[in-house]
Protein backbone atom coordinates (compact mmCIF):
# COMPACT_ATOMS: atom_id res chain seq x y z
CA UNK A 1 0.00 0.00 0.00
CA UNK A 2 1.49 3.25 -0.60
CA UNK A 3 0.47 5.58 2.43
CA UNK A 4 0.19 8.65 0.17
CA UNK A 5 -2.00 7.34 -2.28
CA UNK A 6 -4.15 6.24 0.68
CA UNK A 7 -4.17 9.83 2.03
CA UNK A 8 -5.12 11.36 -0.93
CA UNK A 9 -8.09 8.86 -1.55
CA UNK A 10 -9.61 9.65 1.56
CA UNK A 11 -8.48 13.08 2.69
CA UNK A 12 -11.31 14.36 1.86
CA UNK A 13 -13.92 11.64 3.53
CA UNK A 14 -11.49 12.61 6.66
CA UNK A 15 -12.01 16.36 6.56
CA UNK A 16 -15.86 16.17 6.62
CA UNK A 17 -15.31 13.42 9.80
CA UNK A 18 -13.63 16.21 11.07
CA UNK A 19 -15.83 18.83 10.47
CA UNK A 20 -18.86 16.82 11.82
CA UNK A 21 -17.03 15.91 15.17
CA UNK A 22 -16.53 19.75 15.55
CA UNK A 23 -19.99 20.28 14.78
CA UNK A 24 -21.19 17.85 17.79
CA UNK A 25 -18.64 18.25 20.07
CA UNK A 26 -19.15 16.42 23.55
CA UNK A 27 -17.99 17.55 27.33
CA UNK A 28 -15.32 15.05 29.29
CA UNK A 29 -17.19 11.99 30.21
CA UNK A 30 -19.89 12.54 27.95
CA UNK A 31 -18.27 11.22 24.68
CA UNK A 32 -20.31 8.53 24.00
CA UNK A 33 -21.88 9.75 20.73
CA UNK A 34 -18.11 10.31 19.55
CA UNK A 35 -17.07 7.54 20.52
CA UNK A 36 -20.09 5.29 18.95
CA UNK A 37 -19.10 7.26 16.09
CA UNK A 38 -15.51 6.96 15.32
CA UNK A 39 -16.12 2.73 16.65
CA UNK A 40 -18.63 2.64 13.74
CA UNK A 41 -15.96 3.89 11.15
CA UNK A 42 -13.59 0.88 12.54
CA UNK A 43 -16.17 -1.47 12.15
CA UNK A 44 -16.90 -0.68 8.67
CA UNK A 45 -13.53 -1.23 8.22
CA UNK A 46 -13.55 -4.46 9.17
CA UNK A 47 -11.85 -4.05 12.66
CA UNK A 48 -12.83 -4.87 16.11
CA UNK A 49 -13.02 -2.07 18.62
CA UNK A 50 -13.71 -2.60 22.22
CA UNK A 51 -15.69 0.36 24.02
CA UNK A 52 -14.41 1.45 27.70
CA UNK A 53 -16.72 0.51 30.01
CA UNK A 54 -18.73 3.72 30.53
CA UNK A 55 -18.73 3.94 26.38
CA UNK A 56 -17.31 7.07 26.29
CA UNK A 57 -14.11 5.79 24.81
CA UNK A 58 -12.66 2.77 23.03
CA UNK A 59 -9.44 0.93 21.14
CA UNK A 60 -8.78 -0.72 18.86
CA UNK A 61 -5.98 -3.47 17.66
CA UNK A 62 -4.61 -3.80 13.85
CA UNK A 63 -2.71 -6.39 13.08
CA UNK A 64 -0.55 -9.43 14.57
CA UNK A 65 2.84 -9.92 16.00
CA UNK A 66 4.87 -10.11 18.97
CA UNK A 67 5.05 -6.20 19.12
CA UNK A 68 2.56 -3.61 20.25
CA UNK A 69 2.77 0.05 19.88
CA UNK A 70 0.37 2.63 20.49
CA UNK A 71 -1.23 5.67 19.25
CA UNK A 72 -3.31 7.88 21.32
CA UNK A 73 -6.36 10.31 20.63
CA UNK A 74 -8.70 12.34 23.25
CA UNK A 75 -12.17 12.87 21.99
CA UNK A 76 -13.72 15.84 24.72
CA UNK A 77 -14.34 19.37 24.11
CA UNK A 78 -14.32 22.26 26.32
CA UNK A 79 -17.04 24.37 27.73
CA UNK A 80 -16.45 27.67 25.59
CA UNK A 81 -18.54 28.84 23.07
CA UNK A 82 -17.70 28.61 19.58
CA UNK A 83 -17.48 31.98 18.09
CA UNK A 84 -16.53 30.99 14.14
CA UNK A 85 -18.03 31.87 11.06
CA UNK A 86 -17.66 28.47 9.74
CA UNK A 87 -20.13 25.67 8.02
CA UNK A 88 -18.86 23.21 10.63
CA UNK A 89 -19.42 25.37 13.65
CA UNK A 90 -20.50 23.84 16.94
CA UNK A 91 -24.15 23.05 17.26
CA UNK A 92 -24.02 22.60 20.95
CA UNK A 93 -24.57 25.80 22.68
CA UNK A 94 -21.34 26.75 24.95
CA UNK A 95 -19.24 23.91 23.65
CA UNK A 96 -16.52 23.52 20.93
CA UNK A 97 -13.38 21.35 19.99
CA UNK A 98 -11.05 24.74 21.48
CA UNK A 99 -8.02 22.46 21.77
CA UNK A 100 -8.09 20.61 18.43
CA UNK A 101 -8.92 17.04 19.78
CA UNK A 102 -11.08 16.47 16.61
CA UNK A 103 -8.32 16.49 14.70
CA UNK A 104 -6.63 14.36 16.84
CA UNK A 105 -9.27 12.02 16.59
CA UNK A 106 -9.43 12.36 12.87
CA UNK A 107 -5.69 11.72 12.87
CA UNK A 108 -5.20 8.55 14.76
CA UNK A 109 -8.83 7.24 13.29
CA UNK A 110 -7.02 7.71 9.72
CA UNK A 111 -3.46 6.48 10.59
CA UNK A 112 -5.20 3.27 12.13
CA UNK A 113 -7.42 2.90 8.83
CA UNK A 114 -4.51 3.63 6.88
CA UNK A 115 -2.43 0.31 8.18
CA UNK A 116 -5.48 -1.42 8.31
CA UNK A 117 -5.31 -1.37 4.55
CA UNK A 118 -1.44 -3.08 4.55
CA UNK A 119 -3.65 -6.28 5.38
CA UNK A 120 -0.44 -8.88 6.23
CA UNK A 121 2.27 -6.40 5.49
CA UNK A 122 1.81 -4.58 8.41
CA UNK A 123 5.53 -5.79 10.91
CA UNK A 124 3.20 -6.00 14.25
CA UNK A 125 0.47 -4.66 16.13
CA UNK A 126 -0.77 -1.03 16.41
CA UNK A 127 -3.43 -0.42 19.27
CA UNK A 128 -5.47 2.95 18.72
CA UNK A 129 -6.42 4.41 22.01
CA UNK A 130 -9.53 7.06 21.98
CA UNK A 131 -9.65 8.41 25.08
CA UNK A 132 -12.22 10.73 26.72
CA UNK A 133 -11.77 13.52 29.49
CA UNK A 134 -8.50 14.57 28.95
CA UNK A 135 -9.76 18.09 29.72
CA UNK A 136 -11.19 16.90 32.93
CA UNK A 137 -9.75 15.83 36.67
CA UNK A 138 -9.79 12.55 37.56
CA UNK A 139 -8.31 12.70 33.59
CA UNK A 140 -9.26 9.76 31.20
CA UNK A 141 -6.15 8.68 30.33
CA UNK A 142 -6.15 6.59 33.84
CA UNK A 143 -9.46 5.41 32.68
CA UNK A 144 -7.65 3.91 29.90
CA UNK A 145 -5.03 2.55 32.10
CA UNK A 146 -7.43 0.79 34.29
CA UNK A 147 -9.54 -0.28 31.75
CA UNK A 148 -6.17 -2.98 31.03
CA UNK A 149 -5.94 -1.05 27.87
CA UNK A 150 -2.01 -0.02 27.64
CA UNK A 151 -1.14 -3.23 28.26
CA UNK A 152 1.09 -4.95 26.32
CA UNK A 153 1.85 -1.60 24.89
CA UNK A 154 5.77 -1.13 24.08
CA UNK A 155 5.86 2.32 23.06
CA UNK A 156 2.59 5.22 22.99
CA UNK A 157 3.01 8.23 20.25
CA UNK A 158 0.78 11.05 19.89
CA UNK A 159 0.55 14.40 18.38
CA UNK A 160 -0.99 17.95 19.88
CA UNK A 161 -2.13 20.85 17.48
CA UNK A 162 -0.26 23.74 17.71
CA UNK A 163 -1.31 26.83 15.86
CA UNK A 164 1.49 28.95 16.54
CA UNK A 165 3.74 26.18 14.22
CA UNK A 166 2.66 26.57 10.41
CA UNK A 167 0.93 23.59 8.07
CA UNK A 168 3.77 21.49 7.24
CA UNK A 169 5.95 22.08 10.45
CA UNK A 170 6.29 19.55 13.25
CA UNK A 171 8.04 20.72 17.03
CA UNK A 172 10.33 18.28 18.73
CA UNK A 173 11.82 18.04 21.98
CA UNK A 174 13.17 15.58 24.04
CA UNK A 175 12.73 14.96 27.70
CA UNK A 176 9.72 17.61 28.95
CA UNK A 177 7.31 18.58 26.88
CA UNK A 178 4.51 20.09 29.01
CA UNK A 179 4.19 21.17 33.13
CA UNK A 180 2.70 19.15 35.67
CA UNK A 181 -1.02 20.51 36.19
CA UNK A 182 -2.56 20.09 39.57
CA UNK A 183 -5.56 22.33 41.46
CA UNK A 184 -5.61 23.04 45.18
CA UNK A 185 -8.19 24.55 47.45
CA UNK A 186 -8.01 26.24 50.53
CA UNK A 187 -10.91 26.67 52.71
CA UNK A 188 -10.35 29.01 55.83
CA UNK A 189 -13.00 29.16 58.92
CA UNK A 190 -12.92 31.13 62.02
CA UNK A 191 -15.89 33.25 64.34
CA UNK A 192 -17.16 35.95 62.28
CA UNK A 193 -18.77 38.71 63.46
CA UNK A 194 -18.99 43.10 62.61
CA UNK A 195 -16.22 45.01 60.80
CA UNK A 196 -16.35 47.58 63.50
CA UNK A 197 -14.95 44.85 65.54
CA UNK A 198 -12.63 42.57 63.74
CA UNK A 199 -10.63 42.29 66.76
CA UNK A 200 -13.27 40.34 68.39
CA UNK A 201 -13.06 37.76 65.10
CA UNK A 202 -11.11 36.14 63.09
CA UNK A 203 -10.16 38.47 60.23
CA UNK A 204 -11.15 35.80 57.29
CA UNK A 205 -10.75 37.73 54.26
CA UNK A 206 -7.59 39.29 55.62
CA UNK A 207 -6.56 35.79 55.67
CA UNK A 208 -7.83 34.95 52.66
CA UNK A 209 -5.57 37.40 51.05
CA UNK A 210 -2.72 36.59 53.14
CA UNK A 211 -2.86 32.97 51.53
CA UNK A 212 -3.49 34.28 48.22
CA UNK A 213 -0.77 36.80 47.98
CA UNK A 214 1.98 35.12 50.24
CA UNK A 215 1.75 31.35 49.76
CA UNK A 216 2.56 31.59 45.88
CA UNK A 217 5.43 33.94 46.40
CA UNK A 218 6.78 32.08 49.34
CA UNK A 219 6.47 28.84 47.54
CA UNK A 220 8.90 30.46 44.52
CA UNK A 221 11.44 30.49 46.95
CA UNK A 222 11.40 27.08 48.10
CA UNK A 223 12.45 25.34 45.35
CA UNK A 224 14.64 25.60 42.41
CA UNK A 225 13.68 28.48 40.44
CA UNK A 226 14.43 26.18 37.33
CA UNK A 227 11.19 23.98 38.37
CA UNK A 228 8.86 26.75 37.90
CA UNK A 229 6.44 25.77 40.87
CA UNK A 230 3.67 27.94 39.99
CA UNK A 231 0.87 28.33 42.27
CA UNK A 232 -2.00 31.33 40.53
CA UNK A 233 -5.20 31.28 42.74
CA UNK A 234 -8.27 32.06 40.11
CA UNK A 235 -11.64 31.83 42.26
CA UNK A 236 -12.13 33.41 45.62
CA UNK A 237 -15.05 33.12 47.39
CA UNK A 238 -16.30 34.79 51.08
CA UNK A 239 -19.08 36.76 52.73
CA UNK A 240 -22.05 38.91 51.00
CA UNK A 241 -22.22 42.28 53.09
CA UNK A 242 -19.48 45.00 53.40
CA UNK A 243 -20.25 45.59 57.14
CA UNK A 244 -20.08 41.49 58.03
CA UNK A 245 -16.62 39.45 58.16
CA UNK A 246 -18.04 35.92 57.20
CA UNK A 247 -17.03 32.75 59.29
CA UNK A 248 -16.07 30.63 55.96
CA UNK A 249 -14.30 31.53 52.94
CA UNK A 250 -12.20 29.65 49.95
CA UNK A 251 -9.98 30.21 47.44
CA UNK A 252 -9.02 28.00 44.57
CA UNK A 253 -6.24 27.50 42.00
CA UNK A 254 -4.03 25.46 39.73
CA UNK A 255 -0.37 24.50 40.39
CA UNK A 256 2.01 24.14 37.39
CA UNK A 257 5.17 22.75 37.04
CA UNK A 258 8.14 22.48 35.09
CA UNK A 259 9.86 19.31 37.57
CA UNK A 260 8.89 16.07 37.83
CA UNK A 261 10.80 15.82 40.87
CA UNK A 262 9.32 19.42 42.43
CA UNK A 263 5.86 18.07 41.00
CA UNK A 264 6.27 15.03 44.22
CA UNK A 265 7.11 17.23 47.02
CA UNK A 266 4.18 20.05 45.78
CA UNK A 267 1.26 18.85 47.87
CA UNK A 268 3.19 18.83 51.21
CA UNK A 269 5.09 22.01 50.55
CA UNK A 270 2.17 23.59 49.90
CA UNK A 271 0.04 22.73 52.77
CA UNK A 272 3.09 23.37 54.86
CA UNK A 273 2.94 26.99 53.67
CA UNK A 274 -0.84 27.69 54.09
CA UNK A 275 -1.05 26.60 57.49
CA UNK A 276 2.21 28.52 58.42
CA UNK A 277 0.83 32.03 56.60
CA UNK A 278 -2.83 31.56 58.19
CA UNK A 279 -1.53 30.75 61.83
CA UNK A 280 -1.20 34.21 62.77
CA UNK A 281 -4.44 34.98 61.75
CA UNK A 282 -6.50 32.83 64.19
CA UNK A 283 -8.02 30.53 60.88
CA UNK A 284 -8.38 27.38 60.54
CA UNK A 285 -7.23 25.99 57.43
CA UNK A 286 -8.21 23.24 55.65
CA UNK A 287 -6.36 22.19 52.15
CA UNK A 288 -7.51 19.85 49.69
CA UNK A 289 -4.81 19.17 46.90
CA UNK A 290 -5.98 17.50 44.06
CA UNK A 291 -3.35 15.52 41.65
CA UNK A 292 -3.73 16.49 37.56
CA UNK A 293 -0.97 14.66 36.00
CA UNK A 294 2.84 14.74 35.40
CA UNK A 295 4.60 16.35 33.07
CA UNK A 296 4.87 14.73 29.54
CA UNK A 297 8.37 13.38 29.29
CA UNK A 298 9.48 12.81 25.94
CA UNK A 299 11.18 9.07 25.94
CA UNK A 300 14.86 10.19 23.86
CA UNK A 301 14.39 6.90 21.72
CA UNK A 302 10.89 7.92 20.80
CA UNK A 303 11.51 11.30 19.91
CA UNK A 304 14.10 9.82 17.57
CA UNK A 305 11.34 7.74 15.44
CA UNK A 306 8.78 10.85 15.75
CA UNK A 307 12.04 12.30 14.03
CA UNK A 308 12.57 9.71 11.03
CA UNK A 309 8.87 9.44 10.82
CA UNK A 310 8.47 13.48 10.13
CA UNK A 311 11.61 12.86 7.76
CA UNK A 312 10.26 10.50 5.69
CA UNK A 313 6.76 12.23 5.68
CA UNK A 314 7.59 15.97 5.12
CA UNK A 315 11.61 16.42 4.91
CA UNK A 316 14.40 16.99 7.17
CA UNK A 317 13.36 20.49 6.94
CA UNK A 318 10.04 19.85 8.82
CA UNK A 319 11.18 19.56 12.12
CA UNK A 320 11.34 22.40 14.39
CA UNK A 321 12.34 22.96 18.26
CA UNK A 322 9.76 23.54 20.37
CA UNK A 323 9.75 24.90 23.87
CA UNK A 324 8.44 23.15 27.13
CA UNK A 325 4.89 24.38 28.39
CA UNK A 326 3.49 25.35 31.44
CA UNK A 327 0.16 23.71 30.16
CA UNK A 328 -0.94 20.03 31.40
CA UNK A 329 -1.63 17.26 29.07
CA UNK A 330 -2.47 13.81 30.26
CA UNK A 331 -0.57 12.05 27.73
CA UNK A 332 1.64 12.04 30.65
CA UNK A 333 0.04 9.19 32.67
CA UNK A 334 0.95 6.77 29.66
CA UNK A 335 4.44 7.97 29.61
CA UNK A 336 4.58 6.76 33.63
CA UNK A 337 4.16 3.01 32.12
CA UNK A 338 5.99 2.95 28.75
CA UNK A 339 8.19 4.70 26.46
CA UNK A 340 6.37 7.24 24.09
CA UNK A 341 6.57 10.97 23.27
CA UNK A 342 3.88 13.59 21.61
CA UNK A 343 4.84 15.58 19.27
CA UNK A 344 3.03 19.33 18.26
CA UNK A 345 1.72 19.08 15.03
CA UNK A 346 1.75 22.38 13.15
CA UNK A 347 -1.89 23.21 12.20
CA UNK A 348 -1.57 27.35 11.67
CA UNK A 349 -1.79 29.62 8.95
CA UNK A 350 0.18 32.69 8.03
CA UNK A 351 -0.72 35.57 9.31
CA UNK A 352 -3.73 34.01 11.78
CA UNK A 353 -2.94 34.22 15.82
CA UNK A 354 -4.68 31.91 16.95
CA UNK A 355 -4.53 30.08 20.00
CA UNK A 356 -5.47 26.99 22.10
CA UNK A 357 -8.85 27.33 24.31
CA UNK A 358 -10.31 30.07 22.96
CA UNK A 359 -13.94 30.04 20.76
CA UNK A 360 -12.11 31.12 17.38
CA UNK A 361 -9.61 28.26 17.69
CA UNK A 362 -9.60 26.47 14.12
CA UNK A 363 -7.29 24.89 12.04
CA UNK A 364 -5.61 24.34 8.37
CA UNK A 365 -7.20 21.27 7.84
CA UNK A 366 -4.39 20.60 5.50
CA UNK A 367 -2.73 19.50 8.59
CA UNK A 368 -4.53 16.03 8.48
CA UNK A 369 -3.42 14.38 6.01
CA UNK A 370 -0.22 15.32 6.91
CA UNK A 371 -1.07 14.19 10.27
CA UNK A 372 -2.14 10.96 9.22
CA UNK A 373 0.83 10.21 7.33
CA UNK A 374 3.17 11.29 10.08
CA UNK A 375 1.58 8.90 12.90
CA UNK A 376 0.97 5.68 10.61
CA UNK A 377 5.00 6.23 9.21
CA UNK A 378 5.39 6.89 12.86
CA UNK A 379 3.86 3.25 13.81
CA UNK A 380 5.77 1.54 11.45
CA UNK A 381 8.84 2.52 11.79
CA UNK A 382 8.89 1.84 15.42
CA UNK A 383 7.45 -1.99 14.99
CA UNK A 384 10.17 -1.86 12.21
CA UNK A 385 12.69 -1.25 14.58
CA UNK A 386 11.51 -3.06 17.65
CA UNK A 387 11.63 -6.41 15.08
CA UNK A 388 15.04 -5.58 14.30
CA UNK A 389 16.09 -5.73 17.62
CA UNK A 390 14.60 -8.85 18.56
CA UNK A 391 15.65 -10.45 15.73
CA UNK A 392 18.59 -13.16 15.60
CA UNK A 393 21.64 -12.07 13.17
């Protein structure tokens, strides 16, 4: 089979998939109609793929042979609205595919059809992993995980869109690739009571702020500034009258991180520091620290067939650095089990500015088939080589 003749066959019949899973996009954990979807394409096919147990997610196997490799999708959308001008624009009020993962899904739904259609030829097995809630925390990748699915698996690729990288473009990096992404929360309580007599209470949105403003800038100073340990408090929430200090009061936000090793000590570190900034105060704090995921950790070896893969599909030329994140992806979790790396798939036009999570997001859906190419070239060169090594002579 020759891969770009494939491409070009069905590029188009992959665009309009694409355009309709934009046009019904579905919130983490409520991907079942994608998911029936995109398991219906398979099955015409003539594969096999196995739903998740809640159905909002699914693999799929191609192939046979000793060796297993994966490639991963995530099928959820985000709660924005979708503010294009587009034929294809979301039809679900307050909802739209913001971070390209219809694409992705159009991607690694093509690149598994694609080596379907090698019949016998193909040197192993590829396992395509559609995941949902990768926007959400608990994140689906661990539902894959639990759900047995990665094993077996001997290496996990994936790609991310990237508008600010041009059509045609790939970024590369090895070792991390994107921040760890946690979310704390900090509820404070103490005796309320009159603001003409705060000494007679517990001063709670004082506090509040104390934990707000201090916490994050003491927490910069406890660990190497090359981890970036972020801590950025979005939602604060206490009292309802100007002349009342209220007995309850929270404050919520995300913790980043550039460390894997920083990422570990976070959760104690941080609680150390609330509880040591509210103390004077007279509150009484309570932290609940919620785990996101890792950081992705690009695997050296798998970086290096992302690398031949993007070679043989667009040039030498084609690849281009590309700087670590302080966003979360959890891509990660796989990456805890088995080599693997993701690489960011250019997907921008010139001149546009478009970014990631916002209602205009979009894409050069020229990036596809390009897409396609790169992860099934991707697949087979690392069965390729994982045969060679195991082979005698």
């Amino acid at each position: 089979m020759n891969l770009d003749a494939w491409v070009a066959t069905h590029e188009e019949s992959l665009v309009e998939f694409r355009r309709h899973v934009h046009a019904h996009p579905d919130l983490s954990n409520t991907e079942q109609p994608t998911a029936a979807l995109v398991a219906e394409r398979l099955s015409d096919a003539g594969l096999h793929p196995v739903m998740l147990p809640k159905g909002n997610g699914l693999s799929c196997d191609i192939g046979s042979g000793d060796h297993l490799v994966a490639l991963r999708a995530d099928l959820d959308a985000l709660p924005l609205p979708d503010v294009k001008d587009v034929p294809y624009r979301s039809t679900v009020d307050g909802v739209c595919h913001a971070c390209g993962h219809d694409v992705h899904t159009t991607i690694v739904l093509g690149a598994g059809l694609a080596l379907a259609a090698m019949g016998d030829a193909l040197p192993g097995r590829v396992r395509l992993l559609f995941q949902p809630a990768e926007e959400a925390l608990p994140s689906g990748s661990l539902d894959v995980i639990n759900a047995g699915r990665l094993a077996g698996v001997e290496e996990i690729f994936a790609v991310h869109c990237d508008p600010r990288t041009l059509t045609g473009k790939v970024g590369l990096r090895v070792g991390p690739l994107t921040a760890a992404a946690d979310f704390v929360k900090v509820e404070l309580s103490g005796p309320g009571g009159h603001t003409a007599r705060p000494h007679l209470t517990v001063d709670l949105v004082t506090a509040l702020a104390r934990v707000v403003t201090d916490v994050p800038a003491l927490l910069a100073r406890r660990v190497d500034v090359r981890a970036a340990l972020s801590l950025v408090f979005g939602s604060v929430h206490s009292g309802v009258a100007p002349n009342a200090i209220p007995q309850t009061g929270t404050v919520s936000g995300s913790v980043r991180c550039l460390d894997h090793s920083a990422w570990e000590l976070a959760p104690k570190l941080i609680e150390q520091l609330v509880h040591q900034v509210v103390a004077p105060t007279g509150a009484v704090a309570d932290v609940e620290y919620n785990r996101g995921m890792p950081p992705v950790v690009n695997h050296a070896h798998s970086v290096g067939v992302l690398s031949e893969a993007i070679t043989t599909t667009l040039g030498h030329d084609a690849i281009v650095d590309t700087q670590q994140s302080m966003g979360g992806e959890d891509f990660s979790w796989y990456l805890e089990h088995c080599w693997g790396a993701m690489a960011r798939l250019g997907v921008g036009r010139p001149g546009e500015t478009l970014d990631l999570h916002q209602g205009s997001f979009d894409v050069d859906e020229a990036a596809i088939g390009i897409g396609v190419k790169l992860l099934a070239n991707t697949a087979l060169i690392a069965l390729r080589e994982r045969e060679a090594l195991t082979t005698p002579g």
